[in-house]
Protein backbone atom coordinates (compact mmCIF):
# COMPACT_ATOMS: atom_id res chain seq x y z
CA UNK A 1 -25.10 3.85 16.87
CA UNK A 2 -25.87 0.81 19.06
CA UNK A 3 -24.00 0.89 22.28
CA UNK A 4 -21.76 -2.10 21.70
CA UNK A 5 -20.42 0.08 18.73
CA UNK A 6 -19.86 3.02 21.12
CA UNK A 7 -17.80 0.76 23.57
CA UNK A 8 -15.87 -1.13 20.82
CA UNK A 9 -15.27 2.55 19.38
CA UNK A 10 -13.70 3.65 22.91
CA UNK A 11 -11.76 0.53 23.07
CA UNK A 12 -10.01 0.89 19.55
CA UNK A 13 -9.38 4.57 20.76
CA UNK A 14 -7.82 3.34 23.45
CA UNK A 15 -5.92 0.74 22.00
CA UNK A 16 -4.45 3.64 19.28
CA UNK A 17 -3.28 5.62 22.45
CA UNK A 18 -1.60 2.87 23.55
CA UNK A 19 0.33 1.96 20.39
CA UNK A 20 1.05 5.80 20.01
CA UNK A 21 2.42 5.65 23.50
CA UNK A 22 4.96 3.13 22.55
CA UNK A 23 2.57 0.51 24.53
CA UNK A 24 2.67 -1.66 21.52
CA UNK A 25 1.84 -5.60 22.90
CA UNK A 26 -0.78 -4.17 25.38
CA UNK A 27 -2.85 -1.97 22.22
CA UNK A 28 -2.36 -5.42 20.06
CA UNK A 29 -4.53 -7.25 23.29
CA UNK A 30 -7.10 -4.90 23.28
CA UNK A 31 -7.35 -4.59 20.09
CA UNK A 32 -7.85 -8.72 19.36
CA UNK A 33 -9.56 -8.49 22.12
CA UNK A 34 -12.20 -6.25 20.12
CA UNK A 35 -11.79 -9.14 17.34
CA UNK A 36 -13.40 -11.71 19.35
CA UNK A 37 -16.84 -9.35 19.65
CA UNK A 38 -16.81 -8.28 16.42
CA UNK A 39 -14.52 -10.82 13.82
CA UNK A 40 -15.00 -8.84 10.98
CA UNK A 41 -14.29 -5.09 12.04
CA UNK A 42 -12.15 -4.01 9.69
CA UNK A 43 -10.87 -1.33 11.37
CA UNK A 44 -9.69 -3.02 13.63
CA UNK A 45 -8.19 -5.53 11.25
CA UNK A 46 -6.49 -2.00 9.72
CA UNK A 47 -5.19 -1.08 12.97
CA UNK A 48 -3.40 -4.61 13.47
CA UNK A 49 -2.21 -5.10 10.03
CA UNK A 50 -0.14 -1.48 10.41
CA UNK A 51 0.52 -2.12 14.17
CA UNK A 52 2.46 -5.69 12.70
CA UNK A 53 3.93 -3.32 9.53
CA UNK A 54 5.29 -0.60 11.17
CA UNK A 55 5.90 -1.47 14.98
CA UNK A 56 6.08 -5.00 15.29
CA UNK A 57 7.36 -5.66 12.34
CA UNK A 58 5.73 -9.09 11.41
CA UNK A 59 4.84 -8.72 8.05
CA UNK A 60 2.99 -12.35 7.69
CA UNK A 61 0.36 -10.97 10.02
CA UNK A 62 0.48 -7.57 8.29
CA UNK A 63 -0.16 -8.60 5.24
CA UNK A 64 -3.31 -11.27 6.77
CA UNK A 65 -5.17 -8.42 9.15
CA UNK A 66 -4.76 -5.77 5.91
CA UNK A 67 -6.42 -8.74 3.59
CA UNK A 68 -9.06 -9.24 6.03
CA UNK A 69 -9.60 -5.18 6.37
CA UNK A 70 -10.23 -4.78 2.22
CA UNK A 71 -12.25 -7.90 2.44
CA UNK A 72 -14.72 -6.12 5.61
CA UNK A 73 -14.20 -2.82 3.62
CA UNK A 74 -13.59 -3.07 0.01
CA UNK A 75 -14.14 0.29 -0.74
CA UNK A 76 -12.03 1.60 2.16
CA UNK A 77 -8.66 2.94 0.87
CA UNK A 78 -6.61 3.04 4.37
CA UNK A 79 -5.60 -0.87 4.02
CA UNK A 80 -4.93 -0.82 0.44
CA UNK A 81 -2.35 2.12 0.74
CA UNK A 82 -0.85 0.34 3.84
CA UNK A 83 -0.51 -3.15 1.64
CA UNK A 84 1.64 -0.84 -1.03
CA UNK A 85 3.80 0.02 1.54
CA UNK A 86 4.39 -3.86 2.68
CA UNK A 87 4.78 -5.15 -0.90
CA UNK A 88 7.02 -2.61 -1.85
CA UNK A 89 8.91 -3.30 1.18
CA UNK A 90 9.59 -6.70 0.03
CA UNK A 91 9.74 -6.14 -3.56
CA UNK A 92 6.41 -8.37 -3.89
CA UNK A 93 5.43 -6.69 -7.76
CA UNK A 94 2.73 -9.29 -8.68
CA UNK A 95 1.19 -8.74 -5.34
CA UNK A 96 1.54 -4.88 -5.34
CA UNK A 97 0.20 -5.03 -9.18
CA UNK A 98 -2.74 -6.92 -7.80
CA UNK A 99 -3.81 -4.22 -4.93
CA UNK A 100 -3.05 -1.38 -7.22
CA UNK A 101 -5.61 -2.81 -9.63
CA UNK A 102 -8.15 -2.95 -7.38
CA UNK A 103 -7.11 0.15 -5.69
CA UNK A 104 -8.25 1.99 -8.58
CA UNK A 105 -11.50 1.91 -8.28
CA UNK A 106 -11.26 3.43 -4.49
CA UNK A 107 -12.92 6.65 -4.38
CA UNK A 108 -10.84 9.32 -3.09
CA UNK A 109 -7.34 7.36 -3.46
CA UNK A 110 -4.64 8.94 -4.99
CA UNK A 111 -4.31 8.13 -8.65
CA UNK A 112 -1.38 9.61 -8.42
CA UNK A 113 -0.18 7.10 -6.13
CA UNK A 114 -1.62 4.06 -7.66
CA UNK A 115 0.09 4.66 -11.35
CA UNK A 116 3.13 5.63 -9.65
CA UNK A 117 2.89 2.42 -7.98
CA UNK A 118 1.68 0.47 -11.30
CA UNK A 119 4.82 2.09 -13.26
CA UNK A 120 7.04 0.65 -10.68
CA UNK A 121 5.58 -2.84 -11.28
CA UNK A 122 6.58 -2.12 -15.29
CA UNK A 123 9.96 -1.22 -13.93
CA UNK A 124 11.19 -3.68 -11.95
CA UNK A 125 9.47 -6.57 -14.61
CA UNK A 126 11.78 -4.84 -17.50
CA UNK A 127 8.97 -3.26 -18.97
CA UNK A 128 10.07 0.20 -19.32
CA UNK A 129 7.87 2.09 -22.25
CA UNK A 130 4.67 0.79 -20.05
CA UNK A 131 6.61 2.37 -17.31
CA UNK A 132 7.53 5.44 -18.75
CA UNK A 133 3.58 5.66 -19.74
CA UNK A 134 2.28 4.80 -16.78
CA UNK A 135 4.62 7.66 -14.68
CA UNK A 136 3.27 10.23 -17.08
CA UNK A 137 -0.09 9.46 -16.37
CA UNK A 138 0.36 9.70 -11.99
CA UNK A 139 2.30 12.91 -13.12
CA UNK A 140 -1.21 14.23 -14.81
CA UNK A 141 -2.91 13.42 -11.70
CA UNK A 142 -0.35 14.62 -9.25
CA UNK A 143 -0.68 18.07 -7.27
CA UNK A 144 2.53 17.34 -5.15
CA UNK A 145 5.80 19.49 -7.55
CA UNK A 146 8.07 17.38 -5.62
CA UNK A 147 6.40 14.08 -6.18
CA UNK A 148 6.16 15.52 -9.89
CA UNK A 149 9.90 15.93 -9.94
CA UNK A 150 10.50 12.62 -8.66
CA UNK A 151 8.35 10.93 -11.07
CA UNK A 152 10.19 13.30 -13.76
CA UNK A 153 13.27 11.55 -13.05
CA UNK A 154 12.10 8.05 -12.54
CA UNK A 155 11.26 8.25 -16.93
CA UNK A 156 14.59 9.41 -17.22
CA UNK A 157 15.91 6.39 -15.44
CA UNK A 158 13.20 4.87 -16.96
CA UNK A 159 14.50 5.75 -20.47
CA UNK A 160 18.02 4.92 -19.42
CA UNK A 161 17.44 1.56 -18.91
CA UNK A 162 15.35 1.03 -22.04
CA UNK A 163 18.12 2.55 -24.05
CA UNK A 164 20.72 0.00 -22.63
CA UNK A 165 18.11 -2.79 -23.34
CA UNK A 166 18.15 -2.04 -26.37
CA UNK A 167 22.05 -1.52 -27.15
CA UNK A 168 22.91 -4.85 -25.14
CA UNK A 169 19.55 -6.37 -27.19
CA UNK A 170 21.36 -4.67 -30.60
CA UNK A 171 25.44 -5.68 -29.63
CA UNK A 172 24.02 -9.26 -28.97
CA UNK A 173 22.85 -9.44 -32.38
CA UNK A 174 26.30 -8.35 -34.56
């Protein structure tokens, strides 16, 4: 490891403790600070994006340092899972469909995760046998019994709704 890596390493470290320490503005400095040595760290990039998600709360600049992180990293899953949380958030499916397609392909990311996330884009378009479907499969890869259960219920709600599609679609008709 070269020794600018070792000091930008110590810096980011640094600039974590800070955040953690409710020092929030001052680990955001240091940390662009580390940006304008090394413009493409995506850690770095990571660490700003969920500083701006979860603390800051600017999701603009969220969503822009957790774009730049998968583009530095592509095969890193930290930013991806972080972008699920912000499109959720704010109900962006197409967006949320997007990263969880890509997302796939991440070694060592929950598939679990991603199909429950990619059943929840079925939902909320009105798609509800792709949801139903897609649950069951994040269910086969699923370890968690309470994230089991939950997905258990969300293709019963699942289910609900298709069956009042289909009534409204039916009474419509007569």
């Amino acid at each position: 490891m070269k020794m600018i890596d070792i000091y930008l390493e110590k810096v980011i470290t640094q600039a974590e403790n800070m955040i953690w320490d409710g020092d929030h503005f001052e680990g955001k400095d240091l940390l662009e600070n580390v940006l304008t040595y090394e413009p493409g760290y995506a850690k770095v990039h990571n660490l700003l994006g969920w500083l701006h998600l979860y603390y800051i709360e600017d999701d603009e600049l969220a969503e822009k340092h957790l774009k730049l992180a998968v583009k530095f990293e592509p095969n890193w899953k930290v930013p991806y899972i972080h972008l699920t949380t912000l499109y959720m958030r704010n109900e962006n499916f197409d967006k949320l469909g997007e990263v969880m397609m890509k997302a796939r392909e991440i070694e060592g990311i929950s598939k679990a995760l991603v199909f429950e996330r990619l059943a929840m884009v079925e939902e909320a378009k009105g798609r509800y046998s792709a949801a139903i479907r897609l649950y069951k499969t994040a269910i086969f890869h699923s370890m968690d019994n309470d994230a089991i259960e939950e997905m258990r219920s969300n293709i019963k709600r699942c289910r609900f709704k298709r069956l009042r599609f289909v009534r409204q679609k039916w009474q419509r008709q007569k």
